[in-house]
N, C-alpha and C. Protein backbone atom coordinates (compact mmCIF):
# COMPACT_ATOMS: atom_id res chain seq x y z
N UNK A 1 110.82 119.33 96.42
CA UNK A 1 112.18 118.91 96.27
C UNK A 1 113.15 120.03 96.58
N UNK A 2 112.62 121.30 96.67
CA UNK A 2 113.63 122.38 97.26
C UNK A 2 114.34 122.90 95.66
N UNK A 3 113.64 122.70 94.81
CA UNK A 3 114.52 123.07 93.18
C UNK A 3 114.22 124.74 92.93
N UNK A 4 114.16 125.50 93.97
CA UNK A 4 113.81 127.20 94.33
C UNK A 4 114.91 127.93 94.11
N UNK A 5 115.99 127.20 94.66
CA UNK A 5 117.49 127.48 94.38
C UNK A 5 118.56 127.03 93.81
N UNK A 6 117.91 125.98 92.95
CA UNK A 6 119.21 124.31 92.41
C UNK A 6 119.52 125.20 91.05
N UNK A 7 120.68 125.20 91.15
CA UNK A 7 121.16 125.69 89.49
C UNK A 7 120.77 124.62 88.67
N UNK A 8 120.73 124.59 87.36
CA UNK A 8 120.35 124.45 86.27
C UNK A 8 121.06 123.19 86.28
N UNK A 9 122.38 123.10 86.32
CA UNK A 9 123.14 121.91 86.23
C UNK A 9 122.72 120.76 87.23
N UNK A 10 122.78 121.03 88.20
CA UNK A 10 122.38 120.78 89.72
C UNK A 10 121.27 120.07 89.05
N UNK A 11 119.72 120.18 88.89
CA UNK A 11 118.94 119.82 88.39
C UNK A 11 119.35 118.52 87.13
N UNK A 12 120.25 119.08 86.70
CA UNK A 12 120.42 118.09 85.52
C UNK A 12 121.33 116.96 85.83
N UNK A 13 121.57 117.14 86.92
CA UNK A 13 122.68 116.01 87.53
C UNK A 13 121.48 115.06 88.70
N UNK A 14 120.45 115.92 88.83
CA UNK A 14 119.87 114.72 89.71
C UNK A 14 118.69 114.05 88.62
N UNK A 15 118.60 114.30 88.20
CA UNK A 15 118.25 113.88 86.60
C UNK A 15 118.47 112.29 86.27
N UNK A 16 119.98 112.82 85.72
CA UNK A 16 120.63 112.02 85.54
C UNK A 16 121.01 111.20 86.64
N UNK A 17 120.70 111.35 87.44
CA UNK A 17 120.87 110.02 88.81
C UNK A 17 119.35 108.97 88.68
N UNK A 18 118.54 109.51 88.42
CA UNK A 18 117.16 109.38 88.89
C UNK A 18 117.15 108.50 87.36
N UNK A 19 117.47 109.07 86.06
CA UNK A 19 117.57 108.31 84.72
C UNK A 19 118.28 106.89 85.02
N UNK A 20 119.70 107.30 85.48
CA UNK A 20 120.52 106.22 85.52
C UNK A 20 120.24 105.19 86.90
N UNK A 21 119.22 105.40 87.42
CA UNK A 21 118.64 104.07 88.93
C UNK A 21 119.51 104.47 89.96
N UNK A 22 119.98 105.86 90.12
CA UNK A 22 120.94 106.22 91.31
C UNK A 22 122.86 105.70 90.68
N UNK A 23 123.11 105.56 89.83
CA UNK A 23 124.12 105.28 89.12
C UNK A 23 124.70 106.82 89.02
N UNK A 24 126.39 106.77 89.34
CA UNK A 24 126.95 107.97 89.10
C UNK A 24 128.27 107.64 88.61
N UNK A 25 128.78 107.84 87.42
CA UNK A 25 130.68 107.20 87.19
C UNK A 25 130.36 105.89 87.98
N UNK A 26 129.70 104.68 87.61
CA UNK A 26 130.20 103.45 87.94
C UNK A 26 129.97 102.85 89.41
N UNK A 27 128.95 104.17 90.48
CA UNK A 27 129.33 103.60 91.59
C UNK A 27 127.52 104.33 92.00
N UNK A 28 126.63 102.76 93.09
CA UNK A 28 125.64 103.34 93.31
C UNK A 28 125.87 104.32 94.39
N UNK A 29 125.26 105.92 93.79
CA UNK A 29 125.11 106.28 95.27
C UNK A 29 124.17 106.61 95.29
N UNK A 30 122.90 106.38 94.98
CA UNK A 30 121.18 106.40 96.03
C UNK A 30 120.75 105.02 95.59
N UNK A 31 120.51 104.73 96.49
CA UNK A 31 119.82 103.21 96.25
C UNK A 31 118.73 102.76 95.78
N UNK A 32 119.07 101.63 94.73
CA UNK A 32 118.03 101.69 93.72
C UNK A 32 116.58 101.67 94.23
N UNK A 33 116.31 101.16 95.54
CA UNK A 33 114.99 101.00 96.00
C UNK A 33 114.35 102.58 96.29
N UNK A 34 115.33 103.42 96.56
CA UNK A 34 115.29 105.03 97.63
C UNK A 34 114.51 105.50 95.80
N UNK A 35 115.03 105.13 94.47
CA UNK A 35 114.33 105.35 93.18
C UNK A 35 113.14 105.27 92.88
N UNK A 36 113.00 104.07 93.20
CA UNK A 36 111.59 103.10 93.30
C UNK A 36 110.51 103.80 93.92
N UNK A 37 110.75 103.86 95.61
CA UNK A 37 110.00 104.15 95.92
C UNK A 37 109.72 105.87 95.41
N UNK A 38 110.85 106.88 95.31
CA UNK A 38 109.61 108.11 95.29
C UNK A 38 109.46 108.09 93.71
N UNK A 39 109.65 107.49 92.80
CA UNK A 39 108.89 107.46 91.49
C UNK A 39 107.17 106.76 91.31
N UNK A 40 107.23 105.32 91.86
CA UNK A 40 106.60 104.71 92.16
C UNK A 40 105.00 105.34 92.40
N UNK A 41 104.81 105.99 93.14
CA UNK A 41 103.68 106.55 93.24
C UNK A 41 103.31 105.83 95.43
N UNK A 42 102.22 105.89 95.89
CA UNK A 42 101.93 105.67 97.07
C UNK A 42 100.18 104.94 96.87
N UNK A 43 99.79 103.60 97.87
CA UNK A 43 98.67 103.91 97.59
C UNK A 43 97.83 104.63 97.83
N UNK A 44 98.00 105.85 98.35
CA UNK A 44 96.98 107.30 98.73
C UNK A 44 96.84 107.85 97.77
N UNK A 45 98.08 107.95 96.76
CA UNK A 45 97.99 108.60 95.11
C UNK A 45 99.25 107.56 94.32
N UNK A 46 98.44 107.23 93.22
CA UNK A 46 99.64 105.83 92.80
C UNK A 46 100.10 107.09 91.71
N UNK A 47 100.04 108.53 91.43
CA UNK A 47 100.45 109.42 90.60
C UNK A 47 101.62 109.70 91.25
N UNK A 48 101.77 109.77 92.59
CA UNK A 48 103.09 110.78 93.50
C UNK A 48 103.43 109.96 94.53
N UNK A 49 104.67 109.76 94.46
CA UNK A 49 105.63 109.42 95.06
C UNK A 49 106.45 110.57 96.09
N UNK A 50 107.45 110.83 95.99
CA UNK A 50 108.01 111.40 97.38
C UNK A 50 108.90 112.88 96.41
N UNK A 51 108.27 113.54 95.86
CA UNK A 51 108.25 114.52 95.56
C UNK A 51 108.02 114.55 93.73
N UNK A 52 108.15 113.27 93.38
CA UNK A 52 107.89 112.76 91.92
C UNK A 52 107.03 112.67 91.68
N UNK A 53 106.11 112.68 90.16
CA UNK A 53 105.08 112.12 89.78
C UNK A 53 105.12 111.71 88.68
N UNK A 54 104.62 110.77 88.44
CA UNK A 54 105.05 109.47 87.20
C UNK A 54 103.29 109.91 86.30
N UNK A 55 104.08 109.25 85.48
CA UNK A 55 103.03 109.34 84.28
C UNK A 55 102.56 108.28 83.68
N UNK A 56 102.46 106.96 84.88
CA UNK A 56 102.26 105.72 84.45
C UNK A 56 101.20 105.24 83.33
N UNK A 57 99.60 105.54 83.43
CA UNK A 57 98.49 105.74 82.76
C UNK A 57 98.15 106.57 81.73
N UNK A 58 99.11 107.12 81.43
CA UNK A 58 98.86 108.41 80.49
C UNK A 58 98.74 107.76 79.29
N UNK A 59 98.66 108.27 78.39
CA UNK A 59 98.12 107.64 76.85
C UNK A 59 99.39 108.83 75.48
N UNK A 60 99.53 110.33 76.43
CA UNK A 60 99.64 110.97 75.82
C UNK A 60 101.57 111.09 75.98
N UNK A 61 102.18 110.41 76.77
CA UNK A 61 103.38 110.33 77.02
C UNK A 61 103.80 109.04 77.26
N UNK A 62 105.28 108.70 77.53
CA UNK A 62 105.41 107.54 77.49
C UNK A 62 105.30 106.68 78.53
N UNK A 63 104.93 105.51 78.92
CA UNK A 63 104.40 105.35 80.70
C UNK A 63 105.92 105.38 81.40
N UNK A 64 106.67 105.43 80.63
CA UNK A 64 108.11 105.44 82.08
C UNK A 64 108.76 106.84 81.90
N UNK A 65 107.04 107.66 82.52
CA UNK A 65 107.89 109.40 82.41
C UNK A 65 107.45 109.87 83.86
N UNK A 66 108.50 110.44 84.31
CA UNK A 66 108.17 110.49 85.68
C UNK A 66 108.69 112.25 85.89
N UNK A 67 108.20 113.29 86.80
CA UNK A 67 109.06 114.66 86.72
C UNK A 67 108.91 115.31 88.19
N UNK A 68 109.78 115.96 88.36
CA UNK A 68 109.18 116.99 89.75
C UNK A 68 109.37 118.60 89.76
N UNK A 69 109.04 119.16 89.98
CA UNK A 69 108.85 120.79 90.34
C UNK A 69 109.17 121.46 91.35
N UNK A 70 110.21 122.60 90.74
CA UNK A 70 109.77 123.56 92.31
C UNK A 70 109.14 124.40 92.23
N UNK A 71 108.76 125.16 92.85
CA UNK A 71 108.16 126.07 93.37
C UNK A 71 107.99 127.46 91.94
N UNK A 72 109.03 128.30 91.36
CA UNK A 72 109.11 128.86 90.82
C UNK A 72 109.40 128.93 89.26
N UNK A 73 108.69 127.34 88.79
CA UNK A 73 108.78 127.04 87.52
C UNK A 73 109.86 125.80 86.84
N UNK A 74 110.32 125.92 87.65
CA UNK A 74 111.70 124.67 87.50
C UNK A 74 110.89 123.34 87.58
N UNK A 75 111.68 122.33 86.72
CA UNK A 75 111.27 121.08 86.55
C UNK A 75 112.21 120.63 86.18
N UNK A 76 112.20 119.05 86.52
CA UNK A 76 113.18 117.93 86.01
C UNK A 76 111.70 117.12 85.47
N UNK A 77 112.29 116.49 84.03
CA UNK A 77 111.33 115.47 83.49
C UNK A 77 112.65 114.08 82.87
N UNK A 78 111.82 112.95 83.59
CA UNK A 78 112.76 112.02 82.88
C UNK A 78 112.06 111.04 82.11
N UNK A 79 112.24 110.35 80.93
CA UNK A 79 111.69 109.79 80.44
C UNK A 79 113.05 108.56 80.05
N UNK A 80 112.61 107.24 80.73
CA UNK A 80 114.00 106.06 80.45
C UNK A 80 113.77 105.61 79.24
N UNK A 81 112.50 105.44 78.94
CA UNK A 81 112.79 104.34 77.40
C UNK A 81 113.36 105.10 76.42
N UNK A 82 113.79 106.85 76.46
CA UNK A 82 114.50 107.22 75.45
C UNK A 82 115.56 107.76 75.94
N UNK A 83 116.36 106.97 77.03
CA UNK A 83 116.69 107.92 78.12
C UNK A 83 116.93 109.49 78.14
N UNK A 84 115.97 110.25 78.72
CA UNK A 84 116.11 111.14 78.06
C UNK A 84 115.85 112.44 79.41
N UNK A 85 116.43 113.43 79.88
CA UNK A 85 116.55 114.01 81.12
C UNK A 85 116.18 115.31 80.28
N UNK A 86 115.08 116.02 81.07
CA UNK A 86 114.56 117.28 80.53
C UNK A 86 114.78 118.33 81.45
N UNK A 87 115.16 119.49 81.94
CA UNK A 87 115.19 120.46 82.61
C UNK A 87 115.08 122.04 82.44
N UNK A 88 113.62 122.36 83.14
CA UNK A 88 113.31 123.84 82.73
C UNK A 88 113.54 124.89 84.00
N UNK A 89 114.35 125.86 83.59
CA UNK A 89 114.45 126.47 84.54
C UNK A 89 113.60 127.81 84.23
N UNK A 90 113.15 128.83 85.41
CA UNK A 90 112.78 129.74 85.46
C UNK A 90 113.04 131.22 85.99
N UNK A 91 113.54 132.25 85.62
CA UNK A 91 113.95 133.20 86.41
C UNK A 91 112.71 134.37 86.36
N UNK A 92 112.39 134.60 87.74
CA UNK A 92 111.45 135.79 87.89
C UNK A 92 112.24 136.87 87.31
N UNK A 93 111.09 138.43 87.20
CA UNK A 93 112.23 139.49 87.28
C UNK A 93 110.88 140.10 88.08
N UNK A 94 111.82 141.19 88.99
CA UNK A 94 110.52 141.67 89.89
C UNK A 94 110.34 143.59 88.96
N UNK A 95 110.32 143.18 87.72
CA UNK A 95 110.33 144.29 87.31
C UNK A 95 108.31 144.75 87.08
C-alpha cells in the first residue's frame, strides 16, 4: 500500500474511509465495490485482497477485521462491528 511514508494521520484517514465503505463528510469517494473487492480476499488467497487481509475465519478476532502493512512496521487495522480504526506507526533510528 506504499504506508513507508504515510503520516500517521494519513493512515488514519484511509482507515476511516475503508471503516466507513469509502464514505467521507457525506459524499462517496471510493466506491463501495473498489472496498469490497480489496478486502474481500481473491480466489488464489480468499485471506488477501489488493493490499488487505481480512480475518474472515479466525476464531481469535472478530470475522469483519480486515488490516494492511507497510513495509517498516506501520499498519492500519479495521474492525466494523465495533467500528473501530487501529493505526501503528513505526520509526526506525539508524542509531
Amino acid at each position: 500500500m506504499g504506508l513507508a511514508k504515510a503520516k500517521i494521520y494519513n493512515c488514519a484517514r484511509i482507515g476511516y474511509l475503508y471503516l466507513n465503505i469509502g464514505m467521507w463528510k457525506g459524499q462517496q469517494v471510493i466506491p463501495k465495490e473498489w472496498i469490497s473487492q480489496t478486502t474481500l480476499g481473491t480466489p488464489a488467497n480468499p485471506h488477501y485482497g489488493f493490499f488487505w487481509w481480512n480475518m474472515h475465519d479466525r476464531i481469535t478476532v472478530p470475522h469483519d477485521t480486515y488490516f494492511t502493512y507497510g513495509r517498516w512496521g506501520q499498519f492500519i487495522v479495521i474492525i466494523s462491528s465495533l467500528a473501530m480504526v487501529v493505526v501503528h506507526s513505526f520509526q526506525w533510528s539508524k542509531s
